[in-house]
Protein backbone atom coordinates (compact mmCIF):
# COMPACT_ATOMS: atom_id res chain seq x y z
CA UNK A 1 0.00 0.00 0.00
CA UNK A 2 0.97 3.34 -0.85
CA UNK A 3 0.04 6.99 0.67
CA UNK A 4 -0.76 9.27 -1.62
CA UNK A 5 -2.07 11.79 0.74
CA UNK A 6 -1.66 11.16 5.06
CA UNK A 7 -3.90 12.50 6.68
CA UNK A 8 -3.17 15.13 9.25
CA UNK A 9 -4.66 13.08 12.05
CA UNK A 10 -2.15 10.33 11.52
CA UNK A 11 0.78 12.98 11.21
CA UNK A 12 -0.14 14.18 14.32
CA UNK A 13 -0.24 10.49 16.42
CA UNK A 14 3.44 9.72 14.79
CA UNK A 15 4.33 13.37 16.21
CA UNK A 16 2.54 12.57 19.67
CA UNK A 17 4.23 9.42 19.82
CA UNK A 18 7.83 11.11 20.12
CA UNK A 19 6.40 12.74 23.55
CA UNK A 20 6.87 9.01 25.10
CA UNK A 21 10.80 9.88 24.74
CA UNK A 22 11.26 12.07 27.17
CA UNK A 23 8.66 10.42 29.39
CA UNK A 24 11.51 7.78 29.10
CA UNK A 25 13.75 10.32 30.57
CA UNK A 26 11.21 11.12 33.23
CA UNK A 27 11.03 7.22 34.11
CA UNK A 28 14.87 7.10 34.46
CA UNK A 29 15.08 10.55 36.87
CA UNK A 30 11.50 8.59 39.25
CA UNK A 31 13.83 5.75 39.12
CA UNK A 32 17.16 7.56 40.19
CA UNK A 33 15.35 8.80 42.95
CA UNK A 34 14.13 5.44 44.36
CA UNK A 35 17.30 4.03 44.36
CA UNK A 36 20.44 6.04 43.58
CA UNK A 37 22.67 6.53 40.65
CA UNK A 38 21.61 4.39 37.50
CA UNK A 39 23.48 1.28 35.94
CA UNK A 40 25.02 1.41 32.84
CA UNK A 41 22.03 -1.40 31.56
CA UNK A 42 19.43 0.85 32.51
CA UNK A 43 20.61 3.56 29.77
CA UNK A 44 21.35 1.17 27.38
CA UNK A 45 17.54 0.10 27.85
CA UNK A 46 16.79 3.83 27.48
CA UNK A 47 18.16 3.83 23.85
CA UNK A 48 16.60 0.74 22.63
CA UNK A 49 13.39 2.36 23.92
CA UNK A 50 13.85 5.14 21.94
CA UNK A 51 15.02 3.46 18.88
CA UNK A 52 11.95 1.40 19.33
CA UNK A 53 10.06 4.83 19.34
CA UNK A 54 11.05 6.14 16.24
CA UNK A 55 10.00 2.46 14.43
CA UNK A 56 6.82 2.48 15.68
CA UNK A 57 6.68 6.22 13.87
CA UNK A 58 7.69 5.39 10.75
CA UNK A 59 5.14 2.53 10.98
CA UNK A 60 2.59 5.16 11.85
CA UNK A 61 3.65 7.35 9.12
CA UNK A 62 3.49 4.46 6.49
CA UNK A 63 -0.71 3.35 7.99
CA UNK A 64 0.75 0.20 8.62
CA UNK A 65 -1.02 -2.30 11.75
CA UNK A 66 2.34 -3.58 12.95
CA UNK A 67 2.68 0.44 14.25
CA UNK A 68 -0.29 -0.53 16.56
CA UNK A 69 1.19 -3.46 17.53
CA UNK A 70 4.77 -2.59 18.28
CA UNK A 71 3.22 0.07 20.36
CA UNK A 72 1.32 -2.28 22.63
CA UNK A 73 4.17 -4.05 23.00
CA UNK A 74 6.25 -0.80 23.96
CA UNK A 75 3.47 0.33 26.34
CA UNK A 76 3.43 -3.03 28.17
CA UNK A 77 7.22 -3.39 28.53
CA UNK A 78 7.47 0.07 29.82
CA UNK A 79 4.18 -0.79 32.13
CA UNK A 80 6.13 -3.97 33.35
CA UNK A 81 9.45 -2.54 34.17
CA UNK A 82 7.72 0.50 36.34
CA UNK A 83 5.88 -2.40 38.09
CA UNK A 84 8.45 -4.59 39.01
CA UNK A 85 10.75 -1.75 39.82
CA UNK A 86 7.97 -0.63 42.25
CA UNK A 87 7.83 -4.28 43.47
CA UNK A 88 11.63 -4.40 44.23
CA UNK A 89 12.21 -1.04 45.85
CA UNK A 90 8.82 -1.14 47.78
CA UNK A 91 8.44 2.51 46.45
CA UNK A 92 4.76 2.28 46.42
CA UNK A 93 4.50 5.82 45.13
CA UNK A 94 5.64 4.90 41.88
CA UNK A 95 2.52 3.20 41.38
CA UNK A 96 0.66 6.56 40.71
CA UNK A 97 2.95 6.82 37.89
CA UNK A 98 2.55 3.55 36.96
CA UNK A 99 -1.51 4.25 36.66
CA UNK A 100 -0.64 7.65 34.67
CA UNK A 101 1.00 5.66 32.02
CA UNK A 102 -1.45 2.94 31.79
CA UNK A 103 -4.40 5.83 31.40
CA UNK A 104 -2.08 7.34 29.00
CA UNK A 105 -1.10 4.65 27.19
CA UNK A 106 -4.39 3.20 26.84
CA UNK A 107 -6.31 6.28 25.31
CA UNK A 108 -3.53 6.42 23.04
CA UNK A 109 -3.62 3.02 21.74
CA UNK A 110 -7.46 3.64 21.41
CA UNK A 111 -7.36 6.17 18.96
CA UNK A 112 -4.47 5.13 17.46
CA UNK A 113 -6.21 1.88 16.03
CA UNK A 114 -9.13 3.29 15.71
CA UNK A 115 -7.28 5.62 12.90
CA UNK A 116 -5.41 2.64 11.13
CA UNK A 117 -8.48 0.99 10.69
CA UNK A 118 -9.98 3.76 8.78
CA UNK A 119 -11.65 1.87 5.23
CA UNK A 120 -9.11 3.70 3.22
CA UNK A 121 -6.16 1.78 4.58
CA UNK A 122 -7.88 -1.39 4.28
CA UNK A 123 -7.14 -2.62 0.61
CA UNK A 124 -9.50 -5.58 1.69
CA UNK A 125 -6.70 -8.26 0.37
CA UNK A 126 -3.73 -10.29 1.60
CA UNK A 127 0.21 -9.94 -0.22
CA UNK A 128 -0.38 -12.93 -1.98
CA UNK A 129 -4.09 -12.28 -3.41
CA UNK A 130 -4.75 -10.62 -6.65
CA UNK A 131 -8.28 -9.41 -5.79
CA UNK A 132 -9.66 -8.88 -2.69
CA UNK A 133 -13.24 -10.83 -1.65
CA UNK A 134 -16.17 -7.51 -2.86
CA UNK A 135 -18.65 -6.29 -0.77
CA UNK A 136 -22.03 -7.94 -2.43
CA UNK A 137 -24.79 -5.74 -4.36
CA UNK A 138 -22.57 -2.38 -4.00
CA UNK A 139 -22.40 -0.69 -7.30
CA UNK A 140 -19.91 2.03 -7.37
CA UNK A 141 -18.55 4.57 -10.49
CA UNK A 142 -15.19 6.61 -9.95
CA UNK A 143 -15.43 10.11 -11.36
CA UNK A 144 -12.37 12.68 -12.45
CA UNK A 145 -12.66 15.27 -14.27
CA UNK A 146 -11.63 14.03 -17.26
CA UNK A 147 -13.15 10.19 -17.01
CA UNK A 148 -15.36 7.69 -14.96
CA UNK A 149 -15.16 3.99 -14.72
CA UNK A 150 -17.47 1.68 -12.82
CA UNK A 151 -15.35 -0.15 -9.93
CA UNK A 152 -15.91 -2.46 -6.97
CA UNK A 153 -15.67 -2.03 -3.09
CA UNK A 154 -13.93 -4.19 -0.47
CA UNK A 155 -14.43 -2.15 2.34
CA UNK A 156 -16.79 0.75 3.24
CA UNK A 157 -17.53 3.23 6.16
CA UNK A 158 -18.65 6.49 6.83
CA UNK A 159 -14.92 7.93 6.42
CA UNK A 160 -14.69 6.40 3.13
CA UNK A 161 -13.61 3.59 1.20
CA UNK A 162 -11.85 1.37 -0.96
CA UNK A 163 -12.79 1.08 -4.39
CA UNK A 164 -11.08 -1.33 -7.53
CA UNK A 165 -11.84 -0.46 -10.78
CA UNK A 166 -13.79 -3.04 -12.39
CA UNK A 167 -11.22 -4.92 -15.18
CA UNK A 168 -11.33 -3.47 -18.81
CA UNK A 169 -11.83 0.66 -17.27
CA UNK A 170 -9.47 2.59 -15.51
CA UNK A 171 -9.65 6.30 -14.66
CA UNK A 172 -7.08 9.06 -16.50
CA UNK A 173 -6.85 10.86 -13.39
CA UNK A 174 -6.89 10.77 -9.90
CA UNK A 175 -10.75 10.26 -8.72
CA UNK A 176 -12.27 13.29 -7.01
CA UNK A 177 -15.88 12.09 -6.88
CA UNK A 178 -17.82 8.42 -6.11
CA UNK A 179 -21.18 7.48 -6.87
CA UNK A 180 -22.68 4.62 -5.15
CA UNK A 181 -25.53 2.63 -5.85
CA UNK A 182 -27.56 0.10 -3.53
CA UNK A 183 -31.05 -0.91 -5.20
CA UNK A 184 -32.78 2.37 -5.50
CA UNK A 185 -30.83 4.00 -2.67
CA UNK A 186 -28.06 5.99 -4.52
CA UNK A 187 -25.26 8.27 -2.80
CA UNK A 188 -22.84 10.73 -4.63
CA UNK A 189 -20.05 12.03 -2.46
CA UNK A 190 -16.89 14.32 -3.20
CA UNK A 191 -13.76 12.09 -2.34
CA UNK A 192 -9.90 12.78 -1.91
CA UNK A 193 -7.28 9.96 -2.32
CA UNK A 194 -5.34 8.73 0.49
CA UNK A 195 -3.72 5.57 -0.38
CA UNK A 196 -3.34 2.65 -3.63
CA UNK A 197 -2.14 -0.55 -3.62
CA UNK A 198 1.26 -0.63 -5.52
CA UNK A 199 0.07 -2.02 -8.59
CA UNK A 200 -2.41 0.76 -9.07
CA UNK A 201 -5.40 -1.29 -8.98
CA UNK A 202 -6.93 -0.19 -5.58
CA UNK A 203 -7.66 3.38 -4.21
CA UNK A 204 -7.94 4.36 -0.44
CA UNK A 205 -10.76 7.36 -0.82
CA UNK A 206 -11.99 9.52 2.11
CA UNK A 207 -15.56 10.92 1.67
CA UNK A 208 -15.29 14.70 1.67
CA UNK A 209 -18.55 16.04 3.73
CA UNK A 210 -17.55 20.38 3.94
CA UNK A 211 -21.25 20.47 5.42
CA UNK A 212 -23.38 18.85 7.97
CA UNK A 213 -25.84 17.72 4.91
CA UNK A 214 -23.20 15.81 3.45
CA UNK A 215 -22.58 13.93 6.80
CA UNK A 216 -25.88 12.87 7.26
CA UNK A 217 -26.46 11.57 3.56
CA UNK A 218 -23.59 9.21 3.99
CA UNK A 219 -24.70 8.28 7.38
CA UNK A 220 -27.64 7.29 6.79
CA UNK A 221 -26.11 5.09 3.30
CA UNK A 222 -24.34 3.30 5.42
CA UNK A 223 -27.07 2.84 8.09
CA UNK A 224 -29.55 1.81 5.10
CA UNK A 225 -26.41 -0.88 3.59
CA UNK A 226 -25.63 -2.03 7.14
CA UNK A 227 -29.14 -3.07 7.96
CA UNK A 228 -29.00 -4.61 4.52
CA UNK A 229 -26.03 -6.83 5.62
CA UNK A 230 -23.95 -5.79 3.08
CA UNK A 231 -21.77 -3.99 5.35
CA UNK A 232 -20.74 -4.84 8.61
């Protein structure tokens, strides 16, 4: 998968995400003042952490899951070692700070995979499949402004989409409109690219809605194909 435009709100969770290094600084000073001058180890620890950090970003950056994921598993390692720290020194105040990161952490993480698994960064399709498994009954046409071709969705929400062009039509241009058709329920939206799949055959699309109209006539699509059970 390729970005073709991020989104700000991912921009700014990579960015928020660099915070957490000098909350690792902040861990080593609460520690320091438990129990005296640091060991070497500890440091070292310090800089994996951070290296660690700045992976998770550029997984962030790139809308991949495995940012999620390397997260967690940064969150709970830093979670453990405040805990078993507290444990050994008996420094039961550190386990206010050990609640602070867990709130912290866990809001975080919330929002954080709740904007990964936004439709447009789900091509719908494993590495090793050509074509991803449709949503039934959906009829969808891509619109530029120079051409229009007829395409296919494997996922859709009310942030958006993503659509394949159905084989034989392709679009000149980048598509900045979608039409979608369910029985006699129809729904024509203003979109914006976010991401393709790197042959070119998928597009990541976010529904534009610049007024509360426009929010409530994709709403209430996707309430009318959800009850449908075309759409989960």
């Amino acid at each position: 998968m390729v970005i073709v435009r991020r989104p700000g709100r991912l921009t700014f969770l990579a960015a928020l995400l660099l915070l957490s290094i000098p909350l690792f600084i902040l861990n080593l000073w609460v520690m320091q003042k438990a129990r005296g001058p640091l060991n070497r180890e500890l440091w070292i620890w310090a800089g994996i952490e951070a290296a660690w950090v700045l992976f998770c970003v550029g997984s962030i950056l790139g809308a991949r899951m495995r940012g999620f994921w390397l997260t967690c598993t940064l969150s709970l390692t830093l979670l453990y070692g405040n805990l078993f720290f507290l444990l050994r020194t008996k420094n039961y105040a550190l386990a206010f700070y050990a609640l602070f990161l867990l709130i912290l952490s866990a809001l975080y993480l919330a929002y954080l995979y709740r904007a990964l698994r936004e439709p447009y960064f789900e091509p719908g399709r494993r590495w090793f499949e050509g074509l991803p498994e449709f949503l039934p009954r959906i009829e969808a046409e891509l619109r530029s402004s120079q051409s229009s071709a007829r395409a296919r969705l494997s996922s859709l929400a009310e942030e958006g989409c993503y659509a394949y062009p159905v084989p034989g039509e392709a679009l000149t241009a980048e598509p900045d409109a979608i039409r979608l058709k369910v029985g006699d329920l129809e729904l024509e939206c203003a979109v914006q690219s976010v991401t393709k799949t790197k042959d070119g055959l998928g597009r990541g699309l976010r529904f534009l809605t610049p007024t509360p109209d426009h929010e409530k006539d994709i709403r209430d699509f996707i309430d009318r194909v959800r009850s449908s059970g075309y759409v989960d």
